[in-house]
N, C-alpha and C. Protein backbone atom coordinates (compact mmCIF):
# COMPACT_ATOMS: atom_id res chain seq x y z
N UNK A 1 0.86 -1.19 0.00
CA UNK A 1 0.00 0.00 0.00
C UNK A 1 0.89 1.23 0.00
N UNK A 2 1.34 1.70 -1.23
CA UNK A 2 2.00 3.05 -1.26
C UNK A 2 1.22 4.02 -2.34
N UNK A 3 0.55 5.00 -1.16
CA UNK A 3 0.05 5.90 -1.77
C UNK A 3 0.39 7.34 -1.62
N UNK A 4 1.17 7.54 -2.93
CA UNK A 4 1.93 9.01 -2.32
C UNK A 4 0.96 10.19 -3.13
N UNK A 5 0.97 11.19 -2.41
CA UNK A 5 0.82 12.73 -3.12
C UNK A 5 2.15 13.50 -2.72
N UNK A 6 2.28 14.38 -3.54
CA UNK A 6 3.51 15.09 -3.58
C UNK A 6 2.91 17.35 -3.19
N UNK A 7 4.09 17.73 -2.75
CA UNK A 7 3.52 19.39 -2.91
C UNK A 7 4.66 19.83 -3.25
N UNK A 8 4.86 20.75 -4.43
CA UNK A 8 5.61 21.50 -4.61
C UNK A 8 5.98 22.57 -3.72
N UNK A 9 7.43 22.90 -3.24
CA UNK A 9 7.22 23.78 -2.46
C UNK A 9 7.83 25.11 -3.02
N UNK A 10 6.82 25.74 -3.53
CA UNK A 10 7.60 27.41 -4.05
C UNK A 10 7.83 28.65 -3.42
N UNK A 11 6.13 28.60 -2.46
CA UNK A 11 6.24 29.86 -1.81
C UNK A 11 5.20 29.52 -0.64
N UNK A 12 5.07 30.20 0.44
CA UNK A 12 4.58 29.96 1.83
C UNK A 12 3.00 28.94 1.36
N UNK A 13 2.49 29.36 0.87
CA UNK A 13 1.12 28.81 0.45
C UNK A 13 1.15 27.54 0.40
N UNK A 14 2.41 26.72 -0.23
CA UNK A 14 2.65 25.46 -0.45
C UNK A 14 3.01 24.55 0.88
N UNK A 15 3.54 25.13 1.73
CA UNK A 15 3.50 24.91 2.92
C UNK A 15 2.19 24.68 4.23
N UNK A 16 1.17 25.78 4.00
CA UNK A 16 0.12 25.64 4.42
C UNK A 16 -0.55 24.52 3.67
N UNK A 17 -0.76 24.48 2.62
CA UNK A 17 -1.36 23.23 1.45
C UNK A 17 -0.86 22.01 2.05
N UNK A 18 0.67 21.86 2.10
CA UNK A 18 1.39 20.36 2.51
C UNK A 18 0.86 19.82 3.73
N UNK A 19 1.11 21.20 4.38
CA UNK A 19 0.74 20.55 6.14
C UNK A 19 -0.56 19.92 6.19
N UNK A 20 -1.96 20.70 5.20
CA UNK A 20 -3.58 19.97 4.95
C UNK A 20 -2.96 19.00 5.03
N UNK A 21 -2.38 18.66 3.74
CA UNK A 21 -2.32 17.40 2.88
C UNK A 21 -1.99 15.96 4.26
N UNK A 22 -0.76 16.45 4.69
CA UNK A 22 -0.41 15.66 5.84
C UNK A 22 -1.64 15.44 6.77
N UNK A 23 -2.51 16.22 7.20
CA UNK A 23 -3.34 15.97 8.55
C UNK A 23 -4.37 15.40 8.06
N UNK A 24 -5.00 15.27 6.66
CA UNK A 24 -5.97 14.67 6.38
C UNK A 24 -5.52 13.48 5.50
N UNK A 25 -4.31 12.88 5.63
CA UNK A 25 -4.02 11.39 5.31
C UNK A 25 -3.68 11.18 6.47
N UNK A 26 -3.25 11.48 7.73
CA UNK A 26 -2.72 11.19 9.07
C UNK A 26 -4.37 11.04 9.76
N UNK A 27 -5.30 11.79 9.36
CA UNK A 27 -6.70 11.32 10.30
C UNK A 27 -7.28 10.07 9.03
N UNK A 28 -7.25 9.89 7.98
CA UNK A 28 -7.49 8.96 7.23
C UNK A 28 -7.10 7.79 7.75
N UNK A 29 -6.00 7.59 7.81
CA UNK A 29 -4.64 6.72 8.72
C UNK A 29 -5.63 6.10 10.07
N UNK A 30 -6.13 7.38 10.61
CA UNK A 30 -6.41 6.82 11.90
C UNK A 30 -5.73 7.12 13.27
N UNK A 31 -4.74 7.84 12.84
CA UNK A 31 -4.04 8.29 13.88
C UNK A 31 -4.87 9.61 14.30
N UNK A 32 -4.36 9.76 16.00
CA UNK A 32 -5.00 10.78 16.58
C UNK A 32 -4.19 12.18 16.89
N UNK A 33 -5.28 12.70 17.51
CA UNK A 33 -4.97 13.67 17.20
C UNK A 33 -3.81 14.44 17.98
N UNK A 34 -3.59 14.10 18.69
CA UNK A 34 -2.03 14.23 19.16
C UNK A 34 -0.57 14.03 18.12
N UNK A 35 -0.76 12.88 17.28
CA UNK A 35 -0.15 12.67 16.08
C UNK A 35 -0.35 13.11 15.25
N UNK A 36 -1.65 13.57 14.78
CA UNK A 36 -1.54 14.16 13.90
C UNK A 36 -0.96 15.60 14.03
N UNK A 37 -0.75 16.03 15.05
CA UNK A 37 -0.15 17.45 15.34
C UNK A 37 1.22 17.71 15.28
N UNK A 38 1.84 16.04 15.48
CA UNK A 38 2.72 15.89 15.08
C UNK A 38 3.82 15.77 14.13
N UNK A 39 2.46 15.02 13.15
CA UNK A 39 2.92 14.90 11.78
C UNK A 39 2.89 16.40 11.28
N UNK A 40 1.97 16.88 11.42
CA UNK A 40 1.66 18.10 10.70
C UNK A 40 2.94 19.29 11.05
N UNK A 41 3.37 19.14 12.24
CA UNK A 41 4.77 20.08 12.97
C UNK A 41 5.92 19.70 12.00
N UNK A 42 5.96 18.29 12.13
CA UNK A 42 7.38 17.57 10.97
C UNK A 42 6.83 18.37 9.70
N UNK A 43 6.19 18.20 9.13
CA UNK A 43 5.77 18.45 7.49
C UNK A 43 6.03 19.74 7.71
N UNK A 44 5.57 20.84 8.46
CA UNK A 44 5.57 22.38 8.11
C UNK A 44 7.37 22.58 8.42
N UNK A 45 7.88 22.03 9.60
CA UNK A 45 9.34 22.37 9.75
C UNK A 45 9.85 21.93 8.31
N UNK A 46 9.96 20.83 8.13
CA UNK A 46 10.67 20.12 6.60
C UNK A 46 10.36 21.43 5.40
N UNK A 47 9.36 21.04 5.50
CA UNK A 47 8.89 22.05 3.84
C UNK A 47 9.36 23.78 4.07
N UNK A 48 9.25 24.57 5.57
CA UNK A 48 9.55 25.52 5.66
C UNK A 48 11.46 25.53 5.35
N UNK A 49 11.98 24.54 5.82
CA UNK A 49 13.53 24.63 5.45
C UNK A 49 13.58 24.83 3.88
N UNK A 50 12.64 23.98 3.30
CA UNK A 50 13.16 23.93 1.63
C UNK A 50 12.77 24.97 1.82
N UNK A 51 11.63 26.01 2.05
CA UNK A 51 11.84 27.34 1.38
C UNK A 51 12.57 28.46 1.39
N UNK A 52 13.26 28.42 2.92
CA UNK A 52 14.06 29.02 3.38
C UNK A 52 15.58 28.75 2.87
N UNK A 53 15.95 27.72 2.88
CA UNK A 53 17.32 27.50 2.17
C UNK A 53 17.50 26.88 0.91
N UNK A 54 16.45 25.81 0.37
CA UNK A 54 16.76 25.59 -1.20
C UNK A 54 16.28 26.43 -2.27
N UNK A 55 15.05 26.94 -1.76
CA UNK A 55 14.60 28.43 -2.60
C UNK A 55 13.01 26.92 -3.08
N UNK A 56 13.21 25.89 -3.16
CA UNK A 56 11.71 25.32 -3.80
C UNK A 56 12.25 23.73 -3.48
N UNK A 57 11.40 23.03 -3.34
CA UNK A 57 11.70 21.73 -3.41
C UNK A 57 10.10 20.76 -3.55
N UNK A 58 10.06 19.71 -2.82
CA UNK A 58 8.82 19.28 -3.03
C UNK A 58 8.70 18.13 -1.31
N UNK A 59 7.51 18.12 -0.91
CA UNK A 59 7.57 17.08 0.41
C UNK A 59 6.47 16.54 -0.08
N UNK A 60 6.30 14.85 0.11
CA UNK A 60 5.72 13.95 -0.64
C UNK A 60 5.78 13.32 0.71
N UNK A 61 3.98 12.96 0.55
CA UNK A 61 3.17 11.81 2.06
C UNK A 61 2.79 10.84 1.59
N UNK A 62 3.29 9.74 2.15
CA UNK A 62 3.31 8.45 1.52
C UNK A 62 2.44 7.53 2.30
N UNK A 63 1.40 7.04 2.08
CA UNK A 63 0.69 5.84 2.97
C UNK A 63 2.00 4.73 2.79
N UNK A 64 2.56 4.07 4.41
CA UNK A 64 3.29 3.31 4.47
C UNK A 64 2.22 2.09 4.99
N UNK A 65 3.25 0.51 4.56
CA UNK A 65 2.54 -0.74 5.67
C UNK A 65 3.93 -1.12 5.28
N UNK A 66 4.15 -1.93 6.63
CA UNK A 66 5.19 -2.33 6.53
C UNK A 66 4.87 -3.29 7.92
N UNK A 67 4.95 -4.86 7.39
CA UNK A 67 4.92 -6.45 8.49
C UNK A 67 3.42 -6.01 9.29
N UNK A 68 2.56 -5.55 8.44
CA UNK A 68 0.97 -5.32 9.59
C UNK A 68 0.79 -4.09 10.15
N UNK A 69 2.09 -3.11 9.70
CA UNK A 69 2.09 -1.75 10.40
C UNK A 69 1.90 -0.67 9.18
N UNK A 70 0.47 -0.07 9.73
CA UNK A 70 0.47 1.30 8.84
C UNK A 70 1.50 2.66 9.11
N UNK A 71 1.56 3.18 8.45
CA UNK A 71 2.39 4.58 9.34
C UNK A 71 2.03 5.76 7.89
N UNK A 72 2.78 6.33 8.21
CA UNK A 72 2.68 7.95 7.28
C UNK A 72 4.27 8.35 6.64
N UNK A 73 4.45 8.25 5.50
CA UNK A 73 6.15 8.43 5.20
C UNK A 73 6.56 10.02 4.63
N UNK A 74 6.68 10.87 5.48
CA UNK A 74 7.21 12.43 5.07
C UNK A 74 8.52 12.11 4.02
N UNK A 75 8.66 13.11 2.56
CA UNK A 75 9.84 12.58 2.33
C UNK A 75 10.12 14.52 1.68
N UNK A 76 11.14 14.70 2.23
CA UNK A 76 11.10 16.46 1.86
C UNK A 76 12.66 16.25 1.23
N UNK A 77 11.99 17.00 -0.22
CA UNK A 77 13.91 16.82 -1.27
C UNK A 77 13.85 18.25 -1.77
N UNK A 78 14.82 18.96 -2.86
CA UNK A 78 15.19 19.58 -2.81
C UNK A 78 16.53 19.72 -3.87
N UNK A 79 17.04 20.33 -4.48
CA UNK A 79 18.31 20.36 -4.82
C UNK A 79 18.90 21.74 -4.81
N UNK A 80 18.66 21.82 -3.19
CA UNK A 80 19.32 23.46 -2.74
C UNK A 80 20.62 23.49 -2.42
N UNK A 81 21.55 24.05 -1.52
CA UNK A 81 23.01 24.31 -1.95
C UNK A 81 22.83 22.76 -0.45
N UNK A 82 22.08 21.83 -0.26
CA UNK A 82 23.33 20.84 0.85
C UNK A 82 23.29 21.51 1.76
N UNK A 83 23.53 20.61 3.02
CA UNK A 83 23.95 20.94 4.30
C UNK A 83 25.38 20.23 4.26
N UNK A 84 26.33 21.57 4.67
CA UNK A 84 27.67 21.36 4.87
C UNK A 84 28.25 20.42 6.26
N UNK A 85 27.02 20.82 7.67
CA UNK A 85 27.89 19.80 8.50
C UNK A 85 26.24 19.34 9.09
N UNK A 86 25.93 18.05 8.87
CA UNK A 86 24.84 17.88 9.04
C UNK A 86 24.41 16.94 10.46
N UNK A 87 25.57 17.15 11.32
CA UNK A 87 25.59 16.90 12.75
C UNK A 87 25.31 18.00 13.49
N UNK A 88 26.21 19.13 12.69
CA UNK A 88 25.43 20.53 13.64
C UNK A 88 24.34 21.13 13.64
N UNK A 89 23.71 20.41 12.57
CA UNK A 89 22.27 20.89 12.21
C UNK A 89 21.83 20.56 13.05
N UNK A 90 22.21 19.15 13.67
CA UNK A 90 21.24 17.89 14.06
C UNK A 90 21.29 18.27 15.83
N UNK A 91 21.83 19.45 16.17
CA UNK A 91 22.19 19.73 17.34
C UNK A 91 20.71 20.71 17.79
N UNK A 92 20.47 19.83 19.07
CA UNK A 92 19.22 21.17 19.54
C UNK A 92 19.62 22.46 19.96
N UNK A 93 19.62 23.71 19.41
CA UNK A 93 19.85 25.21 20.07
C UNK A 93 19.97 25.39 18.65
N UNK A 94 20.79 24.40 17.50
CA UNK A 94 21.49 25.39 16.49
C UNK A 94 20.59 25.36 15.80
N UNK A 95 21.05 27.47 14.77
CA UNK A 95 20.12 27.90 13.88
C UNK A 95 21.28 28.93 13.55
N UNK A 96 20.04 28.78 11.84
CA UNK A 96 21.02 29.59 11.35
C UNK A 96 19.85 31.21 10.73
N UNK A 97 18.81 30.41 10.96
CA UNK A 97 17.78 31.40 10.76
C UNK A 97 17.22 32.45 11.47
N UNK A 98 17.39 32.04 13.36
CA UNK A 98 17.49 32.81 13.74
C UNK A 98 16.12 32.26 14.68
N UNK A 99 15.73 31.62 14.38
CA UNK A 99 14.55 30.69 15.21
C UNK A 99 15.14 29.87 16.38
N UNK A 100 14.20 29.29 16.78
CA UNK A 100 14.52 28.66 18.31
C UNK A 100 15.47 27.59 18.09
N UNK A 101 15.51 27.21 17.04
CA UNK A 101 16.59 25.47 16.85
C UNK A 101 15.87 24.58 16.93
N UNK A 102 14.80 24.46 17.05
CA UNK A 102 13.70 23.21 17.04
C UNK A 102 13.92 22.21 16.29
N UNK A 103 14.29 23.18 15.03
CA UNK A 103 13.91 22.61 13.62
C UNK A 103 14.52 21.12 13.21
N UNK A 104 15.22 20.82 12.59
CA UNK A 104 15.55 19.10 12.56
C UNK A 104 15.63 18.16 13.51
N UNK A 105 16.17 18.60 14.69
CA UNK A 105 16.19 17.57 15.41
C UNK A 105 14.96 17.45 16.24
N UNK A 106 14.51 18.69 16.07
CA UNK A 106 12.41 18.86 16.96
C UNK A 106 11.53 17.46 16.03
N UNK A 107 11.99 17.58 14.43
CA UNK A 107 11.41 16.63 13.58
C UNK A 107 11.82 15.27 14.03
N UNK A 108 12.62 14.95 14.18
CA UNK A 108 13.47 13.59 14.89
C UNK A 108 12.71 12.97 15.81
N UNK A 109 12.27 13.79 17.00
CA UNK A 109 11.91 13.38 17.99
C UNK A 109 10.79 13.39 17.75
N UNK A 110 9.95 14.32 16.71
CA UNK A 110 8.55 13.93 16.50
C UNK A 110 8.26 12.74 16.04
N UNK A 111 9.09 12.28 15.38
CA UNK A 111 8.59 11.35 14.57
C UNK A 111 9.83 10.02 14.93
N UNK A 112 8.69 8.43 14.20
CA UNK A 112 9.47 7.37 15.23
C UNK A 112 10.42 6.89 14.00
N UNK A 113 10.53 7.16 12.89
CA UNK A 113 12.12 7.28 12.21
C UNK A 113 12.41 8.46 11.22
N UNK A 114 13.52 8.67 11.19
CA UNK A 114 13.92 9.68 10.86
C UNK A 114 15.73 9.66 10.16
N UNK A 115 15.93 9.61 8.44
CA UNK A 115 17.15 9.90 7.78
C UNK A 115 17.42 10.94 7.12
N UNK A 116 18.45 11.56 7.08
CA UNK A 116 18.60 12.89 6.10
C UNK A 116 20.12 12.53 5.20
N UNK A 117 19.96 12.81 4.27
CA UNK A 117 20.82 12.77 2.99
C UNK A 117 21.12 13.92 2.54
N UNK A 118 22.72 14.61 2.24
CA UNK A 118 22.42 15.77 1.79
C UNK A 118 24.00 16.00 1.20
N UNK A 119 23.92 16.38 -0.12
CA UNK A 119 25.37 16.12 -0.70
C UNK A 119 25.50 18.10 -1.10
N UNK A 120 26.85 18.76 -0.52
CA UNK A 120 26.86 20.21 -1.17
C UNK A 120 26.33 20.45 -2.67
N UNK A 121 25.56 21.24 -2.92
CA UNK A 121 25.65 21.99 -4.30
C UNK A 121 24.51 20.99 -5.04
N UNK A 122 23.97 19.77 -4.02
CA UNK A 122 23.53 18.69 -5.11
C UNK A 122 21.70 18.63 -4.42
N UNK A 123 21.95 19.02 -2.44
CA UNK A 123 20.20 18.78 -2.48
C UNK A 123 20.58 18.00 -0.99
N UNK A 124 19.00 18.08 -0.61
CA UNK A 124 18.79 17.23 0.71
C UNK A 124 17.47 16.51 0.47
N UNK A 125 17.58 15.54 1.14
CA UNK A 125 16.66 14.30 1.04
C UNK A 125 16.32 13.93 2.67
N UNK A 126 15.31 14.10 3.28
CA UNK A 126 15.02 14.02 4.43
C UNK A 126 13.64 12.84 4.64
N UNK A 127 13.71 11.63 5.02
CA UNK A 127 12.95 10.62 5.22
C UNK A 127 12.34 10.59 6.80
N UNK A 128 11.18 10.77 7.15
CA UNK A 128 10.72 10.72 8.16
C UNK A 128 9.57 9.92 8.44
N UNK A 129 9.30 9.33 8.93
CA UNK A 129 7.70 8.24 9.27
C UNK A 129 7.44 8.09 10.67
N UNK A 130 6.32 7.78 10.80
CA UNK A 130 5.21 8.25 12.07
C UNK A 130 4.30 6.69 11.82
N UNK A 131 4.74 5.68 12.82
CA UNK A 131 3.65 4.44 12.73
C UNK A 131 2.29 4.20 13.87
N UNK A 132 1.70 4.01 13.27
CA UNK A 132 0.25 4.01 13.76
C UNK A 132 0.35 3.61 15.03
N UNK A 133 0.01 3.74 16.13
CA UNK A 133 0.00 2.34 17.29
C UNK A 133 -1.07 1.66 17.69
C-alpha cells in the first residue's frame, strides 16, 4: 500500500497546502490527534527549510505498511546548496535562521524514524515516518 501525493514547495502557500495534505491522510490513517499534530509540525518544519534555504523543493506523504504496520512516510527533497555539516544541524539550540533550533532535530523526535541525505551543491533528502500504534 503506497500511496503518495507530492507538494511543490515554491512559496509559503505550499506549505500551508502540505501541512492539509499531511493531517488529512494522518486522520485517514487513523491516527490521533495528538499525532496528527505531530505529523503536521514535521511536514511544516521540513517544507519551511526547503523554502528558506533551497529556494523550492517538493515534500511527498506516503501511505506506508510495513509487516501489519500502517504509518505515514514524510519525504522532503530539494536540490538546494546541501547541508555542509549535518551533525550541527542535528544539534538542539542550532540555527542559522534565527529561530529557536527546534527545527531538525524537533522533527526527529517527532517522529518514530527519521534519515537525512544531503550532498553540497547537489540537495537534501530528508525521510521521516510516524507508525500508527
Amino acid at each position: 500500500m503506497e500511496l503518495q501525493s507530492c507538494v511543490k514547495i515554491i512559496n509559503e502557500w505550499d506549505i500551508v497546502a502540505v501541512r492539509q495534505l499531511g493531517r488529512n491522510v494522518a486522520k485517514e490513517l487513523g491516527f490521533g490527534t495528538v499525532d496528527q499534530a505531530r505529523i503536521t509540525t514535521a511536514i511544516s518544519e521540513l517544507a519551511r527549510n526547503i523554502y528558506l534555504y533551497a529556494g523550492q523543493g517538493e515534500v511527498c506523504i506516503v501511505k506506508e505498511q510495513l509487516n501489519g504496520r500502517n504509518g505515514l512516510k514524510i519525504i522532503a527533497k530539494d536540490n538546494g546548496p546541501g547541508i555542509a555539516d549535518i551533525r550541527r544541524v542535528m544539534e538542539d539550540g542550532y540555527t542559522t535562521s534565527g529561530g529557536l533550533g527546534a527545527g531538525l532535530p524537533g522533527v526527529k523526535r517527532l517522529m518514530d524514524e527519521f534519515d537525512i541525505k544531503s550532498k553540497l551543491n547537489e540537495g537534501t533528502e530528508i525521510i521521516a515516518v510516524k507508525w500508527l500504534r
